[in-house]
C-alpha atoms as a PDB file:
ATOM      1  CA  UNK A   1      -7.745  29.871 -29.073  1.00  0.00           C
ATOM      2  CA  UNK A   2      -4.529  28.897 -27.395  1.00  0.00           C
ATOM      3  CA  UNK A   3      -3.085  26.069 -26.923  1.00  0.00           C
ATOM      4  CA  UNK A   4      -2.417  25.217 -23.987  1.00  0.00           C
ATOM      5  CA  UNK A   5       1.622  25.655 -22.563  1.00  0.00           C
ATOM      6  CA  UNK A   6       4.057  22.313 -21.723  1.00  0.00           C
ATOM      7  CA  UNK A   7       4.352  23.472 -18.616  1.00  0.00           C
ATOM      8  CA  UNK A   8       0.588  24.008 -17.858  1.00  0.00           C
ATOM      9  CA  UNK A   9      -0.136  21.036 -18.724  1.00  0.00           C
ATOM     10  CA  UNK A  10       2.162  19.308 -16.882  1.00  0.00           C
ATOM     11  CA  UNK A  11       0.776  20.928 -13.456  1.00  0.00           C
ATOM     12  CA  UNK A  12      -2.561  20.261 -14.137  1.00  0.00           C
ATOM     13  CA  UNK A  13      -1.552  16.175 -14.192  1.00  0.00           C
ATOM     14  CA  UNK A  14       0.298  16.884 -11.331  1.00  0.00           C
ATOM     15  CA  UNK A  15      -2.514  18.836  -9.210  1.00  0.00           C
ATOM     16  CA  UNK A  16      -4.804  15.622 -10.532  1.00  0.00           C
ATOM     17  CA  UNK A  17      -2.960  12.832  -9.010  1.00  0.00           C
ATOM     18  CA  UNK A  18      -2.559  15.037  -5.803  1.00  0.00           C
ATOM     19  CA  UNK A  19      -6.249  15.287  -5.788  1.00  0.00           C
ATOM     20  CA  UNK A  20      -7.845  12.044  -7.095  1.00  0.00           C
ATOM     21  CA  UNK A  21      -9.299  10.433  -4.160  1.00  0.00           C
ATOM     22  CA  UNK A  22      -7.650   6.778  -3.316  1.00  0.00           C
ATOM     23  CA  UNK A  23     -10.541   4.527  -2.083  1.00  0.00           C
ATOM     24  CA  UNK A  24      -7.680   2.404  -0.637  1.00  0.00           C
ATOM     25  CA  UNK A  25      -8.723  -1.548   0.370  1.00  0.00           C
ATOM     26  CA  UNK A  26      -6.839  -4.333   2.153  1.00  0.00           C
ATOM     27  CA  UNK A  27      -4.939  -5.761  -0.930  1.00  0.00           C
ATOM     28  CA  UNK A  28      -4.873  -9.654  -0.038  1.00  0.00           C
ATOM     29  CA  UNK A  29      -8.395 -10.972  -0.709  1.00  0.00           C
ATOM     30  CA  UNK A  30     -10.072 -12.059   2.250  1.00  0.00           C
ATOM     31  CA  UNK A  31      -7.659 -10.280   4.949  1.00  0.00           C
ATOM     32  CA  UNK A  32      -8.323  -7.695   7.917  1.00  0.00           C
ATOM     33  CA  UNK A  33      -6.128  -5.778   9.939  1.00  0.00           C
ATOM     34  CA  UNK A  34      -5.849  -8.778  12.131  1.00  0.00           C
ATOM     35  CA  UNK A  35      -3.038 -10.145   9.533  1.00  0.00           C
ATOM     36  CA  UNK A  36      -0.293  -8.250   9.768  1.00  0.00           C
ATOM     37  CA  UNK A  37       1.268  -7.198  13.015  1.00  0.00           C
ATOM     38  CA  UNK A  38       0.059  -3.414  13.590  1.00  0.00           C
ATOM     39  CA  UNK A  39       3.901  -2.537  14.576  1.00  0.00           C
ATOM     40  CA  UNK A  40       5.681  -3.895  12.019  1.00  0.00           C
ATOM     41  CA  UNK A  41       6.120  -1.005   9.933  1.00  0.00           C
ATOM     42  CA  UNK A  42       9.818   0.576  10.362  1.00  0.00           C
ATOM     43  CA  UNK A  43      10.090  -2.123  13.076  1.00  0.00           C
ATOM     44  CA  UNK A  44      14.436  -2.771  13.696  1.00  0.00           C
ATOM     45  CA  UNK A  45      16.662  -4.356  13.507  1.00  0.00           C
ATOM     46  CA  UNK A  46      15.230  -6.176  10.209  1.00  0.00           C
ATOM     47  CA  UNK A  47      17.855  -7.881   8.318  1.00  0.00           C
ATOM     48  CA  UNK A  48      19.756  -6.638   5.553  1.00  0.00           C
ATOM     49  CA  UNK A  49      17.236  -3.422   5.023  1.00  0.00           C
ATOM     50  CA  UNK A  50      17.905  -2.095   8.480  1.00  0.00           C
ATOM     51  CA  UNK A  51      14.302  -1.541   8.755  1.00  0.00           C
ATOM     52  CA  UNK A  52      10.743  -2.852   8.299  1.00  0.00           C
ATOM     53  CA  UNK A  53       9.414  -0.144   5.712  1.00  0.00           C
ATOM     54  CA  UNK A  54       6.077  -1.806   5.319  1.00  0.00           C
ATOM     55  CA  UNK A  55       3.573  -4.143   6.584  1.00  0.00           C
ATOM     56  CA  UNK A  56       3.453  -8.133   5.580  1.00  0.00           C
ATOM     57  CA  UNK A  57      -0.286  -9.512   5.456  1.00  0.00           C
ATOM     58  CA  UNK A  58       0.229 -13.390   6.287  1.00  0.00           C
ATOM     59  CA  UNK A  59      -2.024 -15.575   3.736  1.00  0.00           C
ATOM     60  CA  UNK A  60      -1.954 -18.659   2.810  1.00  0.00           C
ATOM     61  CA  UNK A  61       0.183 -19.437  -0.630  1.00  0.00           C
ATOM     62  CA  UNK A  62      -1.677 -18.600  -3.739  1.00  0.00           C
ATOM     63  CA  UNK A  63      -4.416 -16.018  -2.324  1.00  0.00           C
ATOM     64  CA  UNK A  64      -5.101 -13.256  -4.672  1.00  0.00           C
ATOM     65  CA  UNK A  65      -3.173 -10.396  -4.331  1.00  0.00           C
ATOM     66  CA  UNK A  66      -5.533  -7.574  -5.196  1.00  0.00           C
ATOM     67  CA  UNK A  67      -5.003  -3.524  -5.971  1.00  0.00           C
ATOM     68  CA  UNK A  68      -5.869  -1.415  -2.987  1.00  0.00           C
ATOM     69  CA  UNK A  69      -6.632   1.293  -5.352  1.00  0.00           C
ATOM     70  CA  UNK A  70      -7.007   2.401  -9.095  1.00  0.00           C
ATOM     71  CA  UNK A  71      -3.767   2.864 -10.756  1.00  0.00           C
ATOM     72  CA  UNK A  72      -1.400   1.612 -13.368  1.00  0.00           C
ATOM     73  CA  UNK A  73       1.260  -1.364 -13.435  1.00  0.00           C
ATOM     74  CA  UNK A  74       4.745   0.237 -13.922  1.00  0.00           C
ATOM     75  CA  UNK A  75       7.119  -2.697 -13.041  1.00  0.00           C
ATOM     76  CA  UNK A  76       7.367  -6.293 -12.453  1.00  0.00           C
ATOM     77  CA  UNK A  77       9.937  -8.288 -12.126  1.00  0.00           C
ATOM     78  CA  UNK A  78      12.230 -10.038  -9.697  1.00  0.00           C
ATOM     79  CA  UNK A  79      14.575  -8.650  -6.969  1.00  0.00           C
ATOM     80  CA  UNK A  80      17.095 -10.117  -4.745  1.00  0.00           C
ATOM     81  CA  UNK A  81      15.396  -9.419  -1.293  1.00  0.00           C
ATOM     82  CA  UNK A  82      11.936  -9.022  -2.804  1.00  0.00           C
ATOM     83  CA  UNK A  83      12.021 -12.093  -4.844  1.00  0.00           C
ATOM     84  CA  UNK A  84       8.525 -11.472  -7.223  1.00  0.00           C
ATOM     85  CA  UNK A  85       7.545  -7.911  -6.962  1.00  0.00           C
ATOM     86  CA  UNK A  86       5.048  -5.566  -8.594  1.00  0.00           C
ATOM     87  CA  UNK A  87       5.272  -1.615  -8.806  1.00  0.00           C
ATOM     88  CA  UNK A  88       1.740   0.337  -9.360  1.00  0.00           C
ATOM     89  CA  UNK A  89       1.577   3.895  -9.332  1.00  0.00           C
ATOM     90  CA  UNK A  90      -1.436   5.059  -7.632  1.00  0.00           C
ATOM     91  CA  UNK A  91      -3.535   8.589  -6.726  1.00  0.00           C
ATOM     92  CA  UNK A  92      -1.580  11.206  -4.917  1.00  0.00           C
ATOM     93  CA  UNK A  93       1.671  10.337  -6.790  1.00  0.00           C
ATOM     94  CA  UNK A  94       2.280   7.106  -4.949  1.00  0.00           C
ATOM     95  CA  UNK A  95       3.978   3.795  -5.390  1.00  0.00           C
ATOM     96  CA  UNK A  96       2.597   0.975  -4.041  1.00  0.00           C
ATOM     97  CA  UNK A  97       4.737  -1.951  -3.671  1.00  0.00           C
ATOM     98  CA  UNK A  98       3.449  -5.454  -3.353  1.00  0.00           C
ATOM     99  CA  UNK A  99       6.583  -8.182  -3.043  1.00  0.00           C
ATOM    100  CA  UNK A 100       7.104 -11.963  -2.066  1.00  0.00           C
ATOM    101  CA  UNK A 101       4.533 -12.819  -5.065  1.00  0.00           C
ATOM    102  CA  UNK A 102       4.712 -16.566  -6.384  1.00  0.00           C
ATOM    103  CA  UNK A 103       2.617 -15.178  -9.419  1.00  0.00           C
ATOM    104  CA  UNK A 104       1.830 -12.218 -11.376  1.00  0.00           C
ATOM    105  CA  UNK A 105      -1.986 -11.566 -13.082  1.00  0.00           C
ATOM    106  CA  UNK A 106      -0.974  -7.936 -13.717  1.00  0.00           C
ATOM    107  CA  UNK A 107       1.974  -6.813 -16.257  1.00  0.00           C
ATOM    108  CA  UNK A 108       3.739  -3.315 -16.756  1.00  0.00           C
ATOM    109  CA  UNK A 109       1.323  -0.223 -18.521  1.00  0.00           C
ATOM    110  CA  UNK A 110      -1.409  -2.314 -17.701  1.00  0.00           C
ATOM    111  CA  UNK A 111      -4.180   0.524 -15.807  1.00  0.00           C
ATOM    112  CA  UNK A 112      -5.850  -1.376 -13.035  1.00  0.00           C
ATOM    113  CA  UNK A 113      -9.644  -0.603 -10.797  1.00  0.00           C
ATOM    114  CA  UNK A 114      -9.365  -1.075  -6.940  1.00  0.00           C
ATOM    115  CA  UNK A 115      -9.722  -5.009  -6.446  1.00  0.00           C
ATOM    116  CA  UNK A 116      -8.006  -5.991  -9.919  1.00  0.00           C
ATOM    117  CA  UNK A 117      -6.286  -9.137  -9.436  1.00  0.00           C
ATOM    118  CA  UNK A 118      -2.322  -8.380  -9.347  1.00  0.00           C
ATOM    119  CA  UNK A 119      -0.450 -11.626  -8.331  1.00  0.00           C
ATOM    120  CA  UNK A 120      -0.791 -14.296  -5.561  1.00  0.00           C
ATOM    121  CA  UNK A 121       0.659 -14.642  -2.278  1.00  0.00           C
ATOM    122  CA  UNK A 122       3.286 -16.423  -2.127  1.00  0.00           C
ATOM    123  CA  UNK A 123       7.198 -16.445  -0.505  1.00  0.00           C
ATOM    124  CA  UNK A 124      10.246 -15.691  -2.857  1.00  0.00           C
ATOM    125  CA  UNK A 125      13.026 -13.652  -2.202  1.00  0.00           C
ATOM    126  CA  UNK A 126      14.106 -12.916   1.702  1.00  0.00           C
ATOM    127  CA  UNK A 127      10.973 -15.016   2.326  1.00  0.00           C
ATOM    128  CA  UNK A 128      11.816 -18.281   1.170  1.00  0.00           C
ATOM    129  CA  UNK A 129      11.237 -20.897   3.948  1.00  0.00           C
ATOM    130  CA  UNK A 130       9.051 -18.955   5.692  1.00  0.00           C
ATOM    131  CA  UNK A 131       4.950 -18.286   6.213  1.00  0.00           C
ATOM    132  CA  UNK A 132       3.387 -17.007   2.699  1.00  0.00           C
ATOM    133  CA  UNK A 133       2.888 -13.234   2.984  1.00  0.00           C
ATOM    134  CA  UNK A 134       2.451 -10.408   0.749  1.00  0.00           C
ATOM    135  CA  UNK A 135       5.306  -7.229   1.694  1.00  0.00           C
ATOM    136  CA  UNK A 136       2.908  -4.028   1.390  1.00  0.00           C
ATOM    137  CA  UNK A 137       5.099  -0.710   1.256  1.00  0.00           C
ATOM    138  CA  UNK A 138       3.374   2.625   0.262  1.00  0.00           C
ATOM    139  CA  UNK A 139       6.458   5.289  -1.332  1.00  0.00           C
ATOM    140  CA  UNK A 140       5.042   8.810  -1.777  1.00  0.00           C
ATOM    141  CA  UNK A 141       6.735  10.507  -5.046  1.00  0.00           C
ATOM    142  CA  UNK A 142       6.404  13.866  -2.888  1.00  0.00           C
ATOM    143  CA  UNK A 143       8.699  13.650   0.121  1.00  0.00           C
ATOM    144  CA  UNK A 144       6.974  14.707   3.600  1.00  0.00           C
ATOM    145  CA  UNK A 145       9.773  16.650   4.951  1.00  0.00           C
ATOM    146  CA  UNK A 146       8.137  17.005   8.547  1.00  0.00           C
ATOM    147  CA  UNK A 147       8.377  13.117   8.489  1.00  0.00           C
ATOM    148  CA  UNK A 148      12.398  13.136   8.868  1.00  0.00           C
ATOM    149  CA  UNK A 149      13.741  12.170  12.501  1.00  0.00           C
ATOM    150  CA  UNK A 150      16.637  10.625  14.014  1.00  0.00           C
ATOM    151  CA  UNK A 151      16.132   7.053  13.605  1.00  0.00           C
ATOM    152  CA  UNK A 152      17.733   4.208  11.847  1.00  0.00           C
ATOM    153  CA  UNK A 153      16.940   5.589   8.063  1.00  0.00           C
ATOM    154  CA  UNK A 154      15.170   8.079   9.963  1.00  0.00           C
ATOM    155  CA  UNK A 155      15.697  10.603   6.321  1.00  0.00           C
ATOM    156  CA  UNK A 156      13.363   7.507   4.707  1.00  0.00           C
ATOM    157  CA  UNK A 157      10.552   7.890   6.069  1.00  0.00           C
ATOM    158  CA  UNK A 158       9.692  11.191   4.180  1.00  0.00           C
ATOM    159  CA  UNK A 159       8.845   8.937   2.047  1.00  0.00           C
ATOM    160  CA  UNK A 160       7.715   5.871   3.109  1.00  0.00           C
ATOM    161  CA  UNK A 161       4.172   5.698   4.192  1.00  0.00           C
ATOM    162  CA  UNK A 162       2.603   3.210   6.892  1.00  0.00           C
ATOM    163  CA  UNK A 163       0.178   1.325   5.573  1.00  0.00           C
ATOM    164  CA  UNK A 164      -1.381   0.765   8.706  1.00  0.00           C
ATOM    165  CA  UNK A 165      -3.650   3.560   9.851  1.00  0.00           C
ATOM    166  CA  UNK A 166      -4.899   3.871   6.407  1.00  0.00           C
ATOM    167  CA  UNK A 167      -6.097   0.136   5.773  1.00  0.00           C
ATOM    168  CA  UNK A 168      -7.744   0.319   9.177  1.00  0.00           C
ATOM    169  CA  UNK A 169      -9.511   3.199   8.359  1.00  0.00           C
ATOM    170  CA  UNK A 170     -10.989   0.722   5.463  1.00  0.00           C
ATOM    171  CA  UNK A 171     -11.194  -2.002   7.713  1.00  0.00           C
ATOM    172  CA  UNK A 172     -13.053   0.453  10.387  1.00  0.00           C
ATOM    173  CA  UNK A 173     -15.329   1.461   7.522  1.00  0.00           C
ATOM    174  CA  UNK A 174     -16.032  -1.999   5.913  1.00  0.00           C
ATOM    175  CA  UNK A 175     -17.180  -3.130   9.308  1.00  0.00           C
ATOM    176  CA  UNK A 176     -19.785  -0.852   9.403  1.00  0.00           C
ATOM    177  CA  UNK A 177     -21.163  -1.167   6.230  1.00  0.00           C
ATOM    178  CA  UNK A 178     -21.535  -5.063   7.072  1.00  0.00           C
ATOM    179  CA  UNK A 179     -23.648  -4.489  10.210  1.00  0.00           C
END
């Protein structure tokens, strides 16, 4: 029998994480679409970044921060406009970025189930002295060309993802189920 080539092997992981389902969930514990603002992704002007690439889920300080799908750790550390961030890799090759943490339950290589604890809410970074929230971004590894226009960034969001429509879709879903 033969073994089975580098590069075979290689597209088959690929094709996986393109197909695993995502089973995505709001990733504060205890929060609904009701908040975050539902036009705050790539809202401008927004500071230093230019603009809003992802949604912030207001909660009060020390709420679990919880994975919104299966996935794996791959950073966590502290950045200047960020403050206490955490980096997961999830299904369909992407990044999901949770930042403004006070604390981390989660460290780097560590797999994690949808609804593993992560961190806590909390406000460090570009948030300090303002209302605890958790800065949800979704970066797809596989750029959406189609996605590129003409506004501030515009080229970014091939790869930036809103949150928004998807967590409703969860939120839609979860409603139903508790009727």
């Amino acid at each position: 029998m033969k073994r089975p080539r580098p590069r075979h092997l290689l597209l088959a992981i690929l094709l996986l994480g393109l197909l695993a389902p995502q089973w995505l969930r709001v990733p504060v514990q205890g929060a609904s679409n009701r908040d975050w603002h539902p036009q705050s992704f790539w809202y401008e002007p927004w500071g230093r970044s230019g603009t809003h690439k992802g949604i912030d889920i207001f909660a009060r300080q020390g709420t679990p921060v919880l994975a919104p799908s299966y996935g794996i750790v791959v950073f966590r550390g502290e950045l200047d406009m960020g403050g206490k961030v955490l980096l997961m890799l999830g299904p369909k090759w992407r990044l999901h970025y949770f930042a403004h943490l006070d604390s981390y339950s989660a460290r780097p290589g560590q797999p994690v189930l949808p609804g593993a604890p992560l961190g806590t809410v909390g406000s460090t970074g570009n948030a300090q002295g303002k209302p605890p929230h958790l800065h949800y971004s979704i970066v797809t590894l596989l750029p959406y060309p189609w996605r590129w226009d003409t506004s501030t960034q515009g080229w970014k969001k091939m790869l930036y993802l809103d949150p928004t429509p998807m967590l409703n879709e969860v939120a839609v879903d979860s409603r139903k189920t508790n009727q």
